[in-house]
Protein backbone atom coordinates (compact mmCIF):
# COMPACT_ATOMS: atom_id res chain seq x y z
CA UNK A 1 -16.34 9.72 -50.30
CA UNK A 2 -12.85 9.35 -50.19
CA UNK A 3 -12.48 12.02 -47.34
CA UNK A 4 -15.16 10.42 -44.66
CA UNK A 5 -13.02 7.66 -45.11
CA UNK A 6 -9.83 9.54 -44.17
CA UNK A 7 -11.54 11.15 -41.67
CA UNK A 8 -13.32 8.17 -39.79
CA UNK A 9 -9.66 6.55 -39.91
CA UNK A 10 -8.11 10.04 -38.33
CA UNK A 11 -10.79 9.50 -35.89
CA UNK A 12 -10.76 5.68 -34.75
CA UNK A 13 -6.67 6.02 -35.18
CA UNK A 14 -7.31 9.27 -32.06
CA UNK A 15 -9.83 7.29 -30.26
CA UNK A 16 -6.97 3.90 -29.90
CA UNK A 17 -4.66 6.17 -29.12
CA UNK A 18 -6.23 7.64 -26.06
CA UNK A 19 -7.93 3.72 -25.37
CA UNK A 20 -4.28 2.65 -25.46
CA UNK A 21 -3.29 5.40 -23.03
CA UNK A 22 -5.33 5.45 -20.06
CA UNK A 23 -4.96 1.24 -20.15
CA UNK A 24 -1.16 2.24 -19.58
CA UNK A 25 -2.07 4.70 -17.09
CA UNK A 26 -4.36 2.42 -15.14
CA UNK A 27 -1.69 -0.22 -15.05
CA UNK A 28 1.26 2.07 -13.43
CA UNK A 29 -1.64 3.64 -10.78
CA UNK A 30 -2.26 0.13 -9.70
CA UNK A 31 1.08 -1.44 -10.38
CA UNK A 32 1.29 -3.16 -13.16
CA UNK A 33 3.80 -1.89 -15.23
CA UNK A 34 7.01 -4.04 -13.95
CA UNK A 35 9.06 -1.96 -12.58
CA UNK A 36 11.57 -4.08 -11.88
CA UNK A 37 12.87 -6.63 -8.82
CA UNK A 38 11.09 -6.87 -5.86
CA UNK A 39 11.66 -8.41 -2.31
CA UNK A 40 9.12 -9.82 -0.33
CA UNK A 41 8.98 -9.27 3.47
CA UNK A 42 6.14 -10.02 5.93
CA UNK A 43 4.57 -8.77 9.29
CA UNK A 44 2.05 -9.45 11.66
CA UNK A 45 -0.52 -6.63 13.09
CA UNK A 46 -3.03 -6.92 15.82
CA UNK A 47 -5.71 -5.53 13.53
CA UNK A 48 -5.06 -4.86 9.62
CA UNK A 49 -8.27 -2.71 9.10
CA UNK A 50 -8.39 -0.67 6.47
CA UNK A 51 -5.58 -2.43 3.93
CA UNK A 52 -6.23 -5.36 1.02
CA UNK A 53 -4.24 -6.67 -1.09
CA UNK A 54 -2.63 -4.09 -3.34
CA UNK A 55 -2.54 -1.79 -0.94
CA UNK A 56 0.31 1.09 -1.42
CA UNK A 57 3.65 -0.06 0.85
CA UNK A 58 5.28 3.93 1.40
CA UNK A 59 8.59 5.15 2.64
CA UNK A 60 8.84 8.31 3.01
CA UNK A 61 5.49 9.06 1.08
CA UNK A 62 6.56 7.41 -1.75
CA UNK A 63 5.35 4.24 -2.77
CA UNK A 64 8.24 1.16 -3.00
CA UNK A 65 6.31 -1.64 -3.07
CA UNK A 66 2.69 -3.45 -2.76
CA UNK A 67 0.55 -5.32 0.23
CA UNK A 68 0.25 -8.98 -1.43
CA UNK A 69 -1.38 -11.42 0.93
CA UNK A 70 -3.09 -10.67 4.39
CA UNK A 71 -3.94 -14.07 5.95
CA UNK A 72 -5.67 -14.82 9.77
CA UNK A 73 -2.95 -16.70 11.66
CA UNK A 74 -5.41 -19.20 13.28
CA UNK A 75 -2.77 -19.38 16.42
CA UNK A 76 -2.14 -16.00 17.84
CA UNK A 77 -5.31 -14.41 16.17
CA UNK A 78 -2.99 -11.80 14.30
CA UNK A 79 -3.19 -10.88 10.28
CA UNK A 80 0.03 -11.96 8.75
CA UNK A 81 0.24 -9.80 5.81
CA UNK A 82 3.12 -10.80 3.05
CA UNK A 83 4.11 -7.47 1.29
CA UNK A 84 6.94 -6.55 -1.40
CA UNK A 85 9.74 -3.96 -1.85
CA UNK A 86 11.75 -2.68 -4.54
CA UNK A 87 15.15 -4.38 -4.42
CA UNK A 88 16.80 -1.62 -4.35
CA UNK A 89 14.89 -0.26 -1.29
CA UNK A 90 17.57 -1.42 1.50
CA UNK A 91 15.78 -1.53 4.99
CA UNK A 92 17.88 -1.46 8.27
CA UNK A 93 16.66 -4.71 10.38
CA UNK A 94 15.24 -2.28 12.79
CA UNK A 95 12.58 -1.40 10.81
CA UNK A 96 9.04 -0.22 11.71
CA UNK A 97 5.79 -1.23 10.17
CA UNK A 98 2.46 0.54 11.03
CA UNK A 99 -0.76 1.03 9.24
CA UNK A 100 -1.51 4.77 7.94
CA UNK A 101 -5.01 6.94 6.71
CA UNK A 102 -4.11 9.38 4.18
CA UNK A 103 -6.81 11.54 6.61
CA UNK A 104 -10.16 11.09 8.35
CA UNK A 105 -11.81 10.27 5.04
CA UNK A 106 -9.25 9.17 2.88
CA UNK A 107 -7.65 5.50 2.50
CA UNK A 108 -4.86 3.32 4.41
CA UNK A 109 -1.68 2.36 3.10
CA UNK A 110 1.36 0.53 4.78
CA UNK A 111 4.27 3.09 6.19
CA UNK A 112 7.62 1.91 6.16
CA UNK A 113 9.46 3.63 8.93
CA UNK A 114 13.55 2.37 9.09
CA UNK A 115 15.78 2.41 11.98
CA UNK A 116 19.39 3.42 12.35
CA UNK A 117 21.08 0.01 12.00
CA UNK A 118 23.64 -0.33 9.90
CA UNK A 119 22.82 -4.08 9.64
CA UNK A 120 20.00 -4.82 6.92
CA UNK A 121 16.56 -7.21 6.48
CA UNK A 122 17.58 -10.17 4.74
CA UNK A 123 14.79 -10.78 1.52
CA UNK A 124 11.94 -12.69 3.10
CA UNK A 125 12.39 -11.43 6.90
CA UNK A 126 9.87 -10.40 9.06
CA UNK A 127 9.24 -6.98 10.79
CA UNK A 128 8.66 -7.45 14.10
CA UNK A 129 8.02 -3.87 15.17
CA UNK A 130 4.47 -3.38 13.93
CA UNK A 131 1.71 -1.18 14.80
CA UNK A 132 -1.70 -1.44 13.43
CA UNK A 133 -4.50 0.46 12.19
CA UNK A 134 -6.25 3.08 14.17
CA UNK A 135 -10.37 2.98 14.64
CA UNK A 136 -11.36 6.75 13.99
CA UNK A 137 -14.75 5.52 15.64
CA UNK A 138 -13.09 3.92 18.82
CA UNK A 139 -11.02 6.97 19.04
CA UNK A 140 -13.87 9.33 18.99
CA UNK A 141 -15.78 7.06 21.39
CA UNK A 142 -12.96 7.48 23.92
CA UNK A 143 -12.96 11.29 23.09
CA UNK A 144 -16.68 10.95 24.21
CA UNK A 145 -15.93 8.91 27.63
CA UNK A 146 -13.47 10.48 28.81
CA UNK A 147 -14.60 14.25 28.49
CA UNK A 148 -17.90 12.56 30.50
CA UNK A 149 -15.55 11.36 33.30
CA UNK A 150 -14.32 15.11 33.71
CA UNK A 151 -17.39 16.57 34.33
């Protein structure tokens, strides 16, 4: 008797661990684990299709930070989208925002792409240099009309 009980502890001790492991895993792939200061920035796109809040911010490929807000400004019809940085992620104030696909099928994430200024964004700036997301369906449908106006 003695060793089911050893063995159902072995067992539910295994079982925790693993429990306890993918939680922690789950909470660094959607960014939850704290990893220090942030600095918030915002932008505003034309169209923000494709992005939500939590949505990977990338330089380089790598992710720095984390979409946090994406709001309809009722006056110029734009999304104003509030997003975060890792202090230590300096950008130039020439900085470029635009909204990426990871490929035809795959998700969209916010690119980072910095200028050559030596002058940097000040915490809580906004990027004026945006570009936003790209319709694979109204770029297909202009594919379609214009290889109809070469015929």
């Amino acid at each position: 008797m003695s060793d089911s009980h050893t063995t159902e502890v072995v067992t539910g001790s295994v079982v925790l661990a693993a429990a306890v492991g993918f939680f922690l895993y789950a909470g660094q792939i959607v960014g939850l684990s704290g990893s220090g200061d942030s600095n918030s920035y915002s932008a505003s796109f034309r169209t923000a299709d494709g992005i939500s809040v939590g949505t990977d911010v990338r330089l380089g490929g790598v992710k720095v930070g984390t979409v946090t807000g994406i709001s309809l400004n009722p006056e110029t019809y734009r999304a104003d989208t509030a997003f975060t940085v890792q202090s230590d992620v300096a950008l130039p104030d020439d900085t470029a925002i635009i909204i990426s696909s990871e490929g035809l099928l795959g998700g969209s994430y916010v690119e980072l792409l910095p200028g050559g200024s030596p002058f940097n964004l000040e915490p809580g700036a906004e990027i004026e240099d945006t570009q936003g997301s790209v319709s694979l369906v109204q770029l297909l449908l202009k594919y379609v009309a214009g290889s109809e106006d070469t015929k």
